[in-house]
C-alpha atoms as a PDB file:
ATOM      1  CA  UNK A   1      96.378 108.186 106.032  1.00  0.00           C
ATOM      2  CA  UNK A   2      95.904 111.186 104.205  1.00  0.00           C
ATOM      3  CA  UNK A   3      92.613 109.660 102.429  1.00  0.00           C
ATOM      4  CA  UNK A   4      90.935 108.955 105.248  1.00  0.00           C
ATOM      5  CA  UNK A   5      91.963 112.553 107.026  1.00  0.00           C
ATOM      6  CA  UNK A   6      90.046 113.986 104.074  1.00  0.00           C
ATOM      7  CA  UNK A   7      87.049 111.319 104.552  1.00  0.00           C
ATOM      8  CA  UNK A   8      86.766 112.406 108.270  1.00  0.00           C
ATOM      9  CA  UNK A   9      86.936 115.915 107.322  1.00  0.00           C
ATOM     10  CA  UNK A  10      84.338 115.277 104.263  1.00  0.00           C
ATOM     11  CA  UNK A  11      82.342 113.486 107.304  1.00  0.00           C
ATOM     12  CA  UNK A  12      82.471 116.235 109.474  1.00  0.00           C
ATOM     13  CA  UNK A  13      81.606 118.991 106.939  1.00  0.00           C
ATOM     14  CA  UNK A  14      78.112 117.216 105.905  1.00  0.00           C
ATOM     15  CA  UNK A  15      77.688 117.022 109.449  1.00  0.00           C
ATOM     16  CA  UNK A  16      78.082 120.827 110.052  1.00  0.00           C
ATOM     17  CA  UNK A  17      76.279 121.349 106.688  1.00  0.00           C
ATOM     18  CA  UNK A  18      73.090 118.862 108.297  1.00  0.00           C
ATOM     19  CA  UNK A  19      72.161 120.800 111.701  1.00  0.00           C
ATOM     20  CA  UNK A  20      68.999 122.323 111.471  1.00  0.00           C
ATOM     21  CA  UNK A  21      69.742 125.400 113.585  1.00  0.00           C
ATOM     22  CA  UNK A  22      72.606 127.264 114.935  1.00  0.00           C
ATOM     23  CA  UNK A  23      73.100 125.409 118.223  1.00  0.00           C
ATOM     24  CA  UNK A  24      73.106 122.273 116.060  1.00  0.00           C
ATOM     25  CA  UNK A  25      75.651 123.239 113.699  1.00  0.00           C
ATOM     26  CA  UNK A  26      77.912 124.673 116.469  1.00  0.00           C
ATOM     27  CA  UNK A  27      77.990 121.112 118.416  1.00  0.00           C
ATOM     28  CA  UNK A  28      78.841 119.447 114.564  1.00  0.00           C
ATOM     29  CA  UNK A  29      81.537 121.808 113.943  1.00  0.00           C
ATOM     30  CA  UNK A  30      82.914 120.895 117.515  1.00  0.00           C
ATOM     31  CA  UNK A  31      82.458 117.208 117.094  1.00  0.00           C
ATOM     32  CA  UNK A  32      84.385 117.746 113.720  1.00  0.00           C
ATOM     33  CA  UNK A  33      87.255 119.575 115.685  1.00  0.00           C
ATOM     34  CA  UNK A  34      87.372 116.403 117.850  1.00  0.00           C
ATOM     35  CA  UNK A  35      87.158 114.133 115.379  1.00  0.00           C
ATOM     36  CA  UNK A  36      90.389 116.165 113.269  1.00  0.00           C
ATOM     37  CA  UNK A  37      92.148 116.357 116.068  1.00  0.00           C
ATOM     38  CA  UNK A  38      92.077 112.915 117.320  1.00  0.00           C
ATOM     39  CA  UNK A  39      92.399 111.907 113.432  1.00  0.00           C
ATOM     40  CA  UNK A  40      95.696 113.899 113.354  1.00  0.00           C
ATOM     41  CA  UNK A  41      96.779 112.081 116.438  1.00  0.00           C
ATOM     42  CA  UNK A  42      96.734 108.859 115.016  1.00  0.00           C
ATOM     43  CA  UNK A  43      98.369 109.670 112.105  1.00  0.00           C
ATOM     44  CA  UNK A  44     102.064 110.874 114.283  1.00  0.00           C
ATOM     45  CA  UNK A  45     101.471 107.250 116.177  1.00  0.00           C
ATOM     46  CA  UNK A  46     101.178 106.109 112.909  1.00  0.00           C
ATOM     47  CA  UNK A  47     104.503 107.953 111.535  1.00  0.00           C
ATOM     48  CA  UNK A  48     106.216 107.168 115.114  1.00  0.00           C
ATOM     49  CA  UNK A  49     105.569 104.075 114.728  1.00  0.00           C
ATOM     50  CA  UNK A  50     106.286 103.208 111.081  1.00  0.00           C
ATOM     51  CA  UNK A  51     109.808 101.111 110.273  1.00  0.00           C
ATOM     52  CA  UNK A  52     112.866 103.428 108.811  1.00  0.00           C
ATOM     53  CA  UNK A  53     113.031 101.586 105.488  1.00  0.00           C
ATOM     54  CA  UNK A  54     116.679 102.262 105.248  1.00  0.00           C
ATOM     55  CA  UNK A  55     117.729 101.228 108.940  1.00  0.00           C
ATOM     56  CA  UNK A  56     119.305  97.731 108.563  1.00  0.00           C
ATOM     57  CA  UNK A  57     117.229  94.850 110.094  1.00  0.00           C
ATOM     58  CA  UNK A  58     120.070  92.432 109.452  1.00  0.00           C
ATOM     59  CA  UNK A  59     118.120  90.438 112.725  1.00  0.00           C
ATOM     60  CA  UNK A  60     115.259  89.936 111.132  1.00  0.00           C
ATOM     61  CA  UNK A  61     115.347  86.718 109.520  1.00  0.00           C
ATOM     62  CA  UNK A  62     111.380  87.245 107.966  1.00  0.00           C
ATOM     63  CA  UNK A  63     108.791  84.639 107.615  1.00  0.00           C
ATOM     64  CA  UNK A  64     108.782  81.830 105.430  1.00  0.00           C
ATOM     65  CA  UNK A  65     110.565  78.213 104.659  1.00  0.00           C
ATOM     66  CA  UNK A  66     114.061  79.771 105.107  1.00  0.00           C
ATOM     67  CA  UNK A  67     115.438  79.921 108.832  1.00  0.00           C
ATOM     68  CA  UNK A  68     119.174  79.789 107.791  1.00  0.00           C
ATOM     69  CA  UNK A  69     121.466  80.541 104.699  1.00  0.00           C
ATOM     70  CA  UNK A  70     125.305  79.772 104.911  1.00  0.00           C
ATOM     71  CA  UNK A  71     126.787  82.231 102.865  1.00  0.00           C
ATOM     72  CA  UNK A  72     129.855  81.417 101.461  1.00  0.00           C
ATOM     73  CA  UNK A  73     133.144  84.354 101.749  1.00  0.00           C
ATOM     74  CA  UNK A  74     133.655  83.768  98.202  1.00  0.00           C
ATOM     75  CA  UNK A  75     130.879  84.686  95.272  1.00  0.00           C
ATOM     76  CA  UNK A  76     129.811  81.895  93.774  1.00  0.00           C
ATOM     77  CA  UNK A  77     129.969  82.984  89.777  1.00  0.00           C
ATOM     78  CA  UNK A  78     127.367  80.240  88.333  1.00  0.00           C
ATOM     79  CA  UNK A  79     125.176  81.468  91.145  1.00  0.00           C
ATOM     80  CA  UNK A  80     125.047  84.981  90.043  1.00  0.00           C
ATOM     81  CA  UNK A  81     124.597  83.859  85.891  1.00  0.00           C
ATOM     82  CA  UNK A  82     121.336  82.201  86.984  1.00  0.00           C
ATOM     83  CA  UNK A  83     120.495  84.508  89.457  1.00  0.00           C
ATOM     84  CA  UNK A  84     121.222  87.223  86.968  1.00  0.00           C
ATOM     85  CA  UNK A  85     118.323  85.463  84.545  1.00  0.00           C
ATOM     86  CA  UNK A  86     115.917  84.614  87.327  1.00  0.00           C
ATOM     87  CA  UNK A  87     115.953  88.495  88.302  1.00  0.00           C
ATOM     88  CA  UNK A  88     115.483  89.484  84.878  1.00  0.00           C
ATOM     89  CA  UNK A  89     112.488  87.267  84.074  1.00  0.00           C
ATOM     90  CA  UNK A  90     111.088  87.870  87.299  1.00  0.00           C
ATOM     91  CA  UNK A  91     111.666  90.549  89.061  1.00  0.00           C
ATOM     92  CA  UNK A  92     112.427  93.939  86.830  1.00  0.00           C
ATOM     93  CA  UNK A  93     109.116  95.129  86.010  1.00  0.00           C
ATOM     94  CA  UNK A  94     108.895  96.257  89.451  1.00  0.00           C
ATOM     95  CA  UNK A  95     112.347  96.671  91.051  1.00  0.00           C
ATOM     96  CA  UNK A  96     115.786  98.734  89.773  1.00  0.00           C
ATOM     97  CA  UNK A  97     119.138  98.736  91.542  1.00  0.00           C
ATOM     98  CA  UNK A  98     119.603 102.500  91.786  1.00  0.00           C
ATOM     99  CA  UNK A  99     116.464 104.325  91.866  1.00  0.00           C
ATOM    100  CA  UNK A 100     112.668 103.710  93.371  1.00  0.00           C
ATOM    101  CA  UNK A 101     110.464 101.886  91.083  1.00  0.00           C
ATOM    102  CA  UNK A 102     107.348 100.255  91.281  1.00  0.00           C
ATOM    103  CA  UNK A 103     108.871  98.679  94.458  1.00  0.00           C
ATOM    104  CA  UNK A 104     111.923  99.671  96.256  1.00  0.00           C
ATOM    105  CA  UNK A 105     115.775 100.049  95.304  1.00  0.00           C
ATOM    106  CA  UNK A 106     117.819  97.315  95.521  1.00  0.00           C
ATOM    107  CA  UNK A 107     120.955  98.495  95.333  1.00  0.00           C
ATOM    108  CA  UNK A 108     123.255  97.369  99.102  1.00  0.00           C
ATOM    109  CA  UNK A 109     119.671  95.289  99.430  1.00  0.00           C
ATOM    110  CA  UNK A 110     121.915  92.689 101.622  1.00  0.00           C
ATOM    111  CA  UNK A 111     123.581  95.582 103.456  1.00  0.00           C
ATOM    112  CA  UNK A 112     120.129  96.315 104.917  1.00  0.00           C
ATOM    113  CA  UNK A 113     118.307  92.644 105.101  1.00  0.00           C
ATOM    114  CA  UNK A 114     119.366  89.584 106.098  1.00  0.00           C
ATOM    115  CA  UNK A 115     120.026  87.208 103.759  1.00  0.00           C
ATOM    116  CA  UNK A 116     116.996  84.743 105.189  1.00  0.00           C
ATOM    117  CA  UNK A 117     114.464  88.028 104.940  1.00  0.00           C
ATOM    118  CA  UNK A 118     115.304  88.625 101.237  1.00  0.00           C
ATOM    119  CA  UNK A 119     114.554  85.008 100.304  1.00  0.00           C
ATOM    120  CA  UNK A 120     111.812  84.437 102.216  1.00  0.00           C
ATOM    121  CA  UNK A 121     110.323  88.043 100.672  1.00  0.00           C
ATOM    122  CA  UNK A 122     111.108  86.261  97.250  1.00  0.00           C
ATOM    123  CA  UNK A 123     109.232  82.556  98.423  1.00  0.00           C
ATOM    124  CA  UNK A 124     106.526  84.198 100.869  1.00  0.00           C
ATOM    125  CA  UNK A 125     105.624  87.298 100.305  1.00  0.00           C
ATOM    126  CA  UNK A 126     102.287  87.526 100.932  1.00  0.00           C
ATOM    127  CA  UNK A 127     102.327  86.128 104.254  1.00  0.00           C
ATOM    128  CA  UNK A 128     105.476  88.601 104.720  1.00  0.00           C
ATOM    129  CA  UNK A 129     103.398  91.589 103.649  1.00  0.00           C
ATOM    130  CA  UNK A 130     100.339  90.518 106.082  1.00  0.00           C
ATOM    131  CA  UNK A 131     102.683  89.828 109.267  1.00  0.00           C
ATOM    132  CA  UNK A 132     107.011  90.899 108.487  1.00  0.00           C
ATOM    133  CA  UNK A 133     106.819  94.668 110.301  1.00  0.00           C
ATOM    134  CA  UNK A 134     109.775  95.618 107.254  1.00  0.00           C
ATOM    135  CA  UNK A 135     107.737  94.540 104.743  1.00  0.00           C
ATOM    136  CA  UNK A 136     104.712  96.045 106.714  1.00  0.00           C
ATOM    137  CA  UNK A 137     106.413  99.111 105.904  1.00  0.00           C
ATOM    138  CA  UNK A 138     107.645  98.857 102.542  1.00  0.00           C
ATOM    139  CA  UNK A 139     103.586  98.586 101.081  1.00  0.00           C
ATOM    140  CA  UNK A 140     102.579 101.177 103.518  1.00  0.00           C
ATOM    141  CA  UNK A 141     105.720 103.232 101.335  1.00  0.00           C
ATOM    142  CA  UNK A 142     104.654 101.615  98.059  1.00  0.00           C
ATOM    143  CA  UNK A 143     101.290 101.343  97.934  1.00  0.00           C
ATOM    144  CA  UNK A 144     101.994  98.101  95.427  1.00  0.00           C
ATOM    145  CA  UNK A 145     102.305  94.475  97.060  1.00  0.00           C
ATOM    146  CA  UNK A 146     105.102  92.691  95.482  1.00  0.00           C
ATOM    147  CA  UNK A 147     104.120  89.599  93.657  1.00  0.00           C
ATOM    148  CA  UNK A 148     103.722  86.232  94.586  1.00  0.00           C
ATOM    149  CA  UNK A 149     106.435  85.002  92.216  1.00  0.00           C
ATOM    150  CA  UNK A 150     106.313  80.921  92.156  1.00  0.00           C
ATOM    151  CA  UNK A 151     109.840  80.647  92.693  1.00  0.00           C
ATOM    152  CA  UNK A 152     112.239  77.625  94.018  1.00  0.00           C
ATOM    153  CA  UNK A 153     114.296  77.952  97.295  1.00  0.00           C
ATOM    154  CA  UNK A 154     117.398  77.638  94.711  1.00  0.00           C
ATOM    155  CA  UNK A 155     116.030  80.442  92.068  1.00  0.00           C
ATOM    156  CA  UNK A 156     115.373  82.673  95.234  1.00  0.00           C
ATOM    157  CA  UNK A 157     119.210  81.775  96.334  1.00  0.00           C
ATOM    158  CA  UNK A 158     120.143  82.125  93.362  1.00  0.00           C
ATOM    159  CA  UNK A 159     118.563  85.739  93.413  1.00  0.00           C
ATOM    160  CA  UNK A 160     120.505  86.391  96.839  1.00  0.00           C
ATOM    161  CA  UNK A 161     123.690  85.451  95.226  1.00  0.00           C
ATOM    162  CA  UNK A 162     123.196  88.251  92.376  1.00  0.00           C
ATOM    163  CA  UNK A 163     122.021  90.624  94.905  1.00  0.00           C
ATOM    164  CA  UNK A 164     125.368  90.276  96.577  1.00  0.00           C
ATOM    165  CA  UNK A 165     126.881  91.540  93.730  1.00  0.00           C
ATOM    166  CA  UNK A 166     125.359  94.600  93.703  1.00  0.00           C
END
């Protein structure tokens, strides 16, 4: 938002800079005005209107091949070994547990999404980006997509189980 705030001022300045006479130049810098103001408008719907990345969306089940995951009181010990080593081959260049990265935290990840949004993130994430409002969010915050990763529906469970963990 704050590029194109400084294209429509940059806009509005080699309008004003243009006119030809005074008049002119007084109905550019007025059209400018307009043009910030309504700009700056936009942006607060924008910022209204933008998820809380932190709020838990533990509804939100996400969009992908993954409509239910039984989840299982007890932690499944084998699951979190291979989840462990799917994470680390796949998944640390961009993401750490405790601080911001290339991508988000991770750390109480499945305190805040449900356990179908997080795989379907790790299986779909492109379409997740284009239509999931969370994940919507997240590159608006990140300004980096997260990668496509050509992962099975047990690595991605797999990664779920580790994430538990955590």
């Amino acid at each position: 938002m704050k590029k194109f705030l400084a294209i429509a001022a940059l806009a509005a300045f080699t309008l004003i800079s243009c006119g030809k006479d005074k008049k002119e130049t007084t109905k550019a810098t007025e059209t400018t005005k307009e043009v910030v103001k309504e700009v700056k408008e936009v942006v607060k719907e924008v910022k209204s209107a933008t998820v809380d990345l932190m709020a838990p969306t533990l509804d939100n089940k996400g969009i992908g091949p993954i409509k239910s995951v039984t989840i299982n009181d007890k932690i499944d010990d084998a699951l979190v070994a291979k989840g462990k080593e799917v994470y680390k081959a796949n998944c640390t260049a961009c993401h750490k547990f405790k601080k911001r990265y290339i991508g988000p935290a991770l750390k109480d990840i499945t305190k805040r999404r449900s356990s179908e949004w997080i795989m379907n993130m790790i299986l779909n994430s492109t379409e997740m980006l284009e239509k999931d409002p969370v994940a919507k969010a997240l590159i608006a915050e990140y300004n980096a997509p997260m990668a496509q990763q050509k992962l099975s529906k047990e690595d991605a469970r797999a990664i779920l189980e580790f994430f538990r963990t955590k």
